[in-house]
N, C-alpha and C. Protein backbone atom coordinates (compact mmCIF):
# COMPACT_ATOMS: atom_id res chain seq x y z
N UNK A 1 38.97 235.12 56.69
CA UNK A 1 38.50 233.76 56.51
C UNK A 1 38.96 232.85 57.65
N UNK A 2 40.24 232.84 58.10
CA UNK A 2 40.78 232.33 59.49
C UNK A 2 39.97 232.46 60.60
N UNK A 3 39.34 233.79 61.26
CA UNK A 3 38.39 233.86 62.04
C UNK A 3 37.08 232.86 61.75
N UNK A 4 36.54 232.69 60.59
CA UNK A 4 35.37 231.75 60.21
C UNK A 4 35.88 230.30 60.51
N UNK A 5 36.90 229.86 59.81
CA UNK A 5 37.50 228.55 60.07
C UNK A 5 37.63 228.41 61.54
N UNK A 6 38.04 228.92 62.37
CA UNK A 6 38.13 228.55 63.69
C UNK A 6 37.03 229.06 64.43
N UNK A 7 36.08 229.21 63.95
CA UNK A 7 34.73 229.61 64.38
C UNK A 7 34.05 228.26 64.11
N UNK A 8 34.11 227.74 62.86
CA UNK A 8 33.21 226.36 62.76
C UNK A 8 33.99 225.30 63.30
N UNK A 9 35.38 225.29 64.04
CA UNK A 9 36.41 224.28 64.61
C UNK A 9 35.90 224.36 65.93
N UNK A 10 35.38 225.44 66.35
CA UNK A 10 34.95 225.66 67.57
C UNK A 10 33.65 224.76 67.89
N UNK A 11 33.08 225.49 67.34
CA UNK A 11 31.30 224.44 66.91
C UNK A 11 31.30 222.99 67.16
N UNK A 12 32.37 222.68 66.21
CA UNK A 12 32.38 221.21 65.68
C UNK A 12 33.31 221.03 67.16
N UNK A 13 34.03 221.21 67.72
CA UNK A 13 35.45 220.18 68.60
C UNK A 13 35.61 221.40 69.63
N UNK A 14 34.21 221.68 70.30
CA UNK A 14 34.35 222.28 71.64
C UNK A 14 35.34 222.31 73.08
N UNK A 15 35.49 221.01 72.87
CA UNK A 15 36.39 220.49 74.34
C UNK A 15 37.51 220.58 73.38
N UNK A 16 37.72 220.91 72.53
CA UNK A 16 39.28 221.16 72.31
C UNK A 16 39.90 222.43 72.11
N UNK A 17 40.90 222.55 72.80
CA UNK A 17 41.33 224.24 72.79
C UNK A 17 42.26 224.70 71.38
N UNK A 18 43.15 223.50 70.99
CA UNK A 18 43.80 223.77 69.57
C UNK A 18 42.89 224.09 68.21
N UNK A 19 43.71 225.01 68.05
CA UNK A 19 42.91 224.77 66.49
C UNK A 19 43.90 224.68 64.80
N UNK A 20 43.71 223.16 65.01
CA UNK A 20 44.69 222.88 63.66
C UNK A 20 44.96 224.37 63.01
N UNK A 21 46.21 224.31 62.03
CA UNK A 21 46.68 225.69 61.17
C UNK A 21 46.04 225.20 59.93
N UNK A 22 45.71 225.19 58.81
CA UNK A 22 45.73 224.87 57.27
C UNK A 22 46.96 225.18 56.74
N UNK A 23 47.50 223.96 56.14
CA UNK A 23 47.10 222.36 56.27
C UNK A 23 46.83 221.74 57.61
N UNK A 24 46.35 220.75 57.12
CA UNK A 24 46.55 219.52 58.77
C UNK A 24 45.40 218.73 58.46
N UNK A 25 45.94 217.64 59.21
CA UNK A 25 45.11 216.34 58.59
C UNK A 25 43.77 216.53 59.13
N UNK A 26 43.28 216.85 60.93
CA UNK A 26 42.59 216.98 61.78
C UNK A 26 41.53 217.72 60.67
N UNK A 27 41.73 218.97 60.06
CA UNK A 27 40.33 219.22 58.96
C UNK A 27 39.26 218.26 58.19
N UNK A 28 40.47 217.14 58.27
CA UNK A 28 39.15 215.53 57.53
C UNK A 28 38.00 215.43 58.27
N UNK A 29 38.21 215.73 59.73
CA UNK A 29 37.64 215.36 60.77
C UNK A 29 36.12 215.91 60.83
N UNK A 30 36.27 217.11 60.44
CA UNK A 30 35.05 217.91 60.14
C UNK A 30 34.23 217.56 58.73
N UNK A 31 34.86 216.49 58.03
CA UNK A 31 34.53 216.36 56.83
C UNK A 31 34.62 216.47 55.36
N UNK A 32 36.14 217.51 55.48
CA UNK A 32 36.54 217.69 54.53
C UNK A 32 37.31 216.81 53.62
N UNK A 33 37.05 217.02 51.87
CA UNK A 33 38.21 216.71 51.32
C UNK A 33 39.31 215.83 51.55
N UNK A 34 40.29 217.43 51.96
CA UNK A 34 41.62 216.92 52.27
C UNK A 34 42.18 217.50 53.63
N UNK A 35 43.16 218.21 54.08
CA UNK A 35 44.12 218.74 54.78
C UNK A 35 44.20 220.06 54.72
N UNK A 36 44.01 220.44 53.38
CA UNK A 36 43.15 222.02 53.52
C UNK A 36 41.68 222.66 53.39
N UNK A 37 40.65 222.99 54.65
CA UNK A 37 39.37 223.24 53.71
C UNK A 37 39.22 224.18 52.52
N UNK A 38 39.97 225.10 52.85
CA UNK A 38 40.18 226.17 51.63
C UNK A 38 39.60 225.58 50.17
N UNK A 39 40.36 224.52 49.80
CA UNK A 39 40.16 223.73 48.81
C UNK A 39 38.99 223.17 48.30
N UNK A 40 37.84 222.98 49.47
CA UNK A 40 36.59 222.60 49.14
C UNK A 40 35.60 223.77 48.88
N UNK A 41 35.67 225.19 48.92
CA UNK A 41 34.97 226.34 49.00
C UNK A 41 35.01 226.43 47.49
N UNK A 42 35.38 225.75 46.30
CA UNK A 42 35.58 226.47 45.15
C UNK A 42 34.61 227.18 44.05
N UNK A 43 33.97 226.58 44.96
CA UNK A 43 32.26 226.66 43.99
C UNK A 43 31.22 227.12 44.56
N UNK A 44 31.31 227.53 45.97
CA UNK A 44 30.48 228.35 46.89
C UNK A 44 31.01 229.29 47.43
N UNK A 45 32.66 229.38 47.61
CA UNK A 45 33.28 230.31 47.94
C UNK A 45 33.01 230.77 49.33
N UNK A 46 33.26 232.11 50.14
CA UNK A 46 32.76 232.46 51.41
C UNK A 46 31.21 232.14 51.53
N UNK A 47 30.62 232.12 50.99
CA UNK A 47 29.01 231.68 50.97
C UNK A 47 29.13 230.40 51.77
N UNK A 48 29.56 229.25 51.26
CA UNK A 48 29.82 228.12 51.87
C UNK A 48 30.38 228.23 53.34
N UNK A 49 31.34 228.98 53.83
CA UNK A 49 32.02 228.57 54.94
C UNK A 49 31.08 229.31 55.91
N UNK A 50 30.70 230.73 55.55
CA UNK A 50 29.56 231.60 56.10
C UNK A 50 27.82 230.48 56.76
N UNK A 51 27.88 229.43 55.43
CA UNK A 51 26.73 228.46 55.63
C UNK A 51 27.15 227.71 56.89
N UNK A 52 28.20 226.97 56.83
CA UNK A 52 28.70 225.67 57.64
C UNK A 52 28.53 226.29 59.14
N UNK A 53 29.06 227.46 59.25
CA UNK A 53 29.51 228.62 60.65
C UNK A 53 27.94 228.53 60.81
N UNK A 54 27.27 229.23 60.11
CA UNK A 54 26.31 229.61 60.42
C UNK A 54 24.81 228.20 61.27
N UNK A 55 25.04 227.26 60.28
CA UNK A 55 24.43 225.94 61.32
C UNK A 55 24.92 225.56 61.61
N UNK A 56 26.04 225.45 62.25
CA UNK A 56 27.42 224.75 63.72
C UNK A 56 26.42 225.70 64.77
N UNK A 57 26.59 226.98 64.34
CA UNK A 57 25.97 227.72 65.63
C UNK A 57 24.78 228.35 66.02
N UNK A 58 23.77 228.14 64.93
CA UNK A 58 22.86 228.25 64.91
C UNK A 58 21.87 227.30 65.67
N UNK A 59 21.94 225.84 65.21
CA UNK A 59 21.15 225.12 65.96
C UNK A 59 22.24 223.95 66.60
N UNK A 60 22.91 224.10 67.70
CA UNK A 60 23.51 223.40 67.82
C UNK A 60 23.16 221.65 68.43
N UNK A 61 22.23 221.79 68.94
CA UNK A 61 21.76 220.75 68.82
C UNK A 61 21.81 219.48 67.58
N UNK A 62 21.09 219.71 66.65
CA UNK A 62 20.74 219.51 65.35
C UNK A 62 21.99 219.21 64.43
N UNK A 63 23.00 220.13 64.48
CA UNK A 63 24.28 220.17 64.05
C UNK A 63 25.16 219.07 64.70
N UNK A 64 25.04 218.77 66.25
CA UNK A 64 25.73 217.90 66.83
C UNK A 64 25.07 216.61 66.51
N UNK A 65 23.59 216.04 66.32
CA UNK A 65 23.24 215.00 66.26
C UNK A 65 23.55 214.45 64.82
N UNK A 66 23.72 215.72 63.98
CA UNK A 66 24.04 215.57 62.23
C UNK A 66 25.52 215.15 62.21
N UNK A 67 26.36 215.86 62.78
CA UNK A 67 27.86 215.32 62.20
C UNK A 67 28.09 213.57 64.03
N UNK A 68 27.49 213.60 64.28
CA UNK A 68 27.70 212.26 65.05
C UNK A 68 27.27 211.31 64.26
N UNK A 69 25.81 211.10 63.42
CA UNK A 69 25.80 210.48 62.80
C UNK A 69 26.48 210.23 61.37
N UNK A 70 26.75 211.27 61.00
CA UNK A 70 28.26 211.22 60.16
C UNK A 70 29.21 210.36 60.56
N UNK A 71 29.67 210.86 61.37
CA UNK A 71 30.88 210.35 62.07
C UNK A 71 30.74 208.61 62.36
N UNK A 72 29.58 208.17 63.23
CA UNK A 72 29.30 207.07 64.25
C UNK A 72 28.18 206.34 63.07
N UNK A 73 27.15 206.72 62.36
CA UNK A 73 26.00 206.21 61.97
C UNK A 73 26.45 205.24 61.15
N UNK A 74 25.26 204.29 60.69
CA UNK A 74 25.36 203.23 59.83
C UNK A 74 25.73 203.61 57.99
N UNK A 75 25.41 204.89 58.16
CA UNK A 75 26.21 205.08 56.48
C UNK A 75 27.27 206.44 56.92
N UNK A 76 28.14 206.34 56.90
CA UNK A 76 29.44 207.30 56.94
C UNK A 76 28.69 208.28 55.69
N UNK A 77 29.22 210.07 56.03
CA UNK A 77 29.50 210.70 54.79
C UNK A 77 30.35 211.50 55.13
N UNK A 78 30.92 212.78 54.65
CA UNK A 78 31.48 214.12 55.10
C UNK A 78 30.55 215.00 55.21
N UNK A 79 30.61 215.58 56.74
CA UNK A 79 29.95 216.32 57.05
C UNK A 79 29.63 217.77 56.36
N UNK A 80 30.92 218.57 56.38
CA UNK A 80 31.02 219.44 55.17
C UNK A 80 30.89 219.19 53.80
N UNK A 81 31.35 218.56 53.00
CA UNK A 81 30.96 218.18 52.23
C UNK A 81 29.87 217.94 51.55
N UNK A 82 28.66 217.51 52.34
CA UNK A 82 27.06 217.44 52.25
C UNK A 82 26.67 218.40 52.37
N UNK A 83 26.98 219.12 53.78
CA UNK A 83 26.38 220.66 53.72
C UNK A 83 26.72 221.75 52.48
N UNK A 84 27.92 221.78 52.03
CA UNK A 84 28.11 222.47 51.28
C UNK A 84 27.25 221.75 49.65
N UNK A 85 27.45 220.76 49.53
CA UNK A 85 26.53 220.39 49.00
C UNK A 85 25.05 220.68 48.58
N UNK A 86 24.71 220.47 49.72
CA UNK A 86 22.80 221.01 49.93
C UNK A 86 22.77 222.74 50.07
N UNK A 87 24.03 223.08 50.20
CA UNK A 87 23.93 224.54 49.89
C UNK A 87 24.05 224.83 48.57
C-alpha cells in the first residue's frame, strides 16, 4: 500500500522529492481527512487508493486542472475525498 501512496504523492506534488511518512500533516494537502490517508479508505478500501493512483496518472492533465481548482477555485473541497466519493 506504501508503494500506491507515494505513487499518488508523486502525481499530485511532482516538483517535490519528499514524500511525507503516515502520519503527517502534508496528506491534508492532497485532500484528505486527516494526517493519515489510511483512515479515509474505510469503505472502499484498496479499490479507492488503486482509483485516486489510477486518475493522478492516467489523465494528468484533467487531474491537475481538478485538484487546482480544489485547492485555488471559488468553492474549496477535498480532493480525495470527492474522488473517493464519486467512486
Amino acid at each position: 500500500h506504501w508503494a500506491l501512496l507515494k505513487r499518488l504523492w508523486i502525481a499530485f506534488k511532482s516538483n517535490e522529492t519528499s514524500i511525507p511518512p503516515v502520519p503527517d500533516e502534508r496528506w491534508k494537502e492532497l485532500g484528505f481527512q486527516g494526517k493519515d490517508p489510511t483512515t479515509d479508505f474505510r469503505s472502499l478500501g484498496l479499490f479507492g487508493l488503486y482509483q485516486l493512483v489510477y486518475f493522478a496518472e492516467y489523465d494528468k492533465t484533467l487531474h491537475r486542472q481538478l485538484y487546482q481548482e480544489a485547492q485555488y477555485g471559488p468553492y474549496w473541497y477535498s480532493f480525495a475525498i470527492v474522488g473517493l466519493n464519486a467512486t
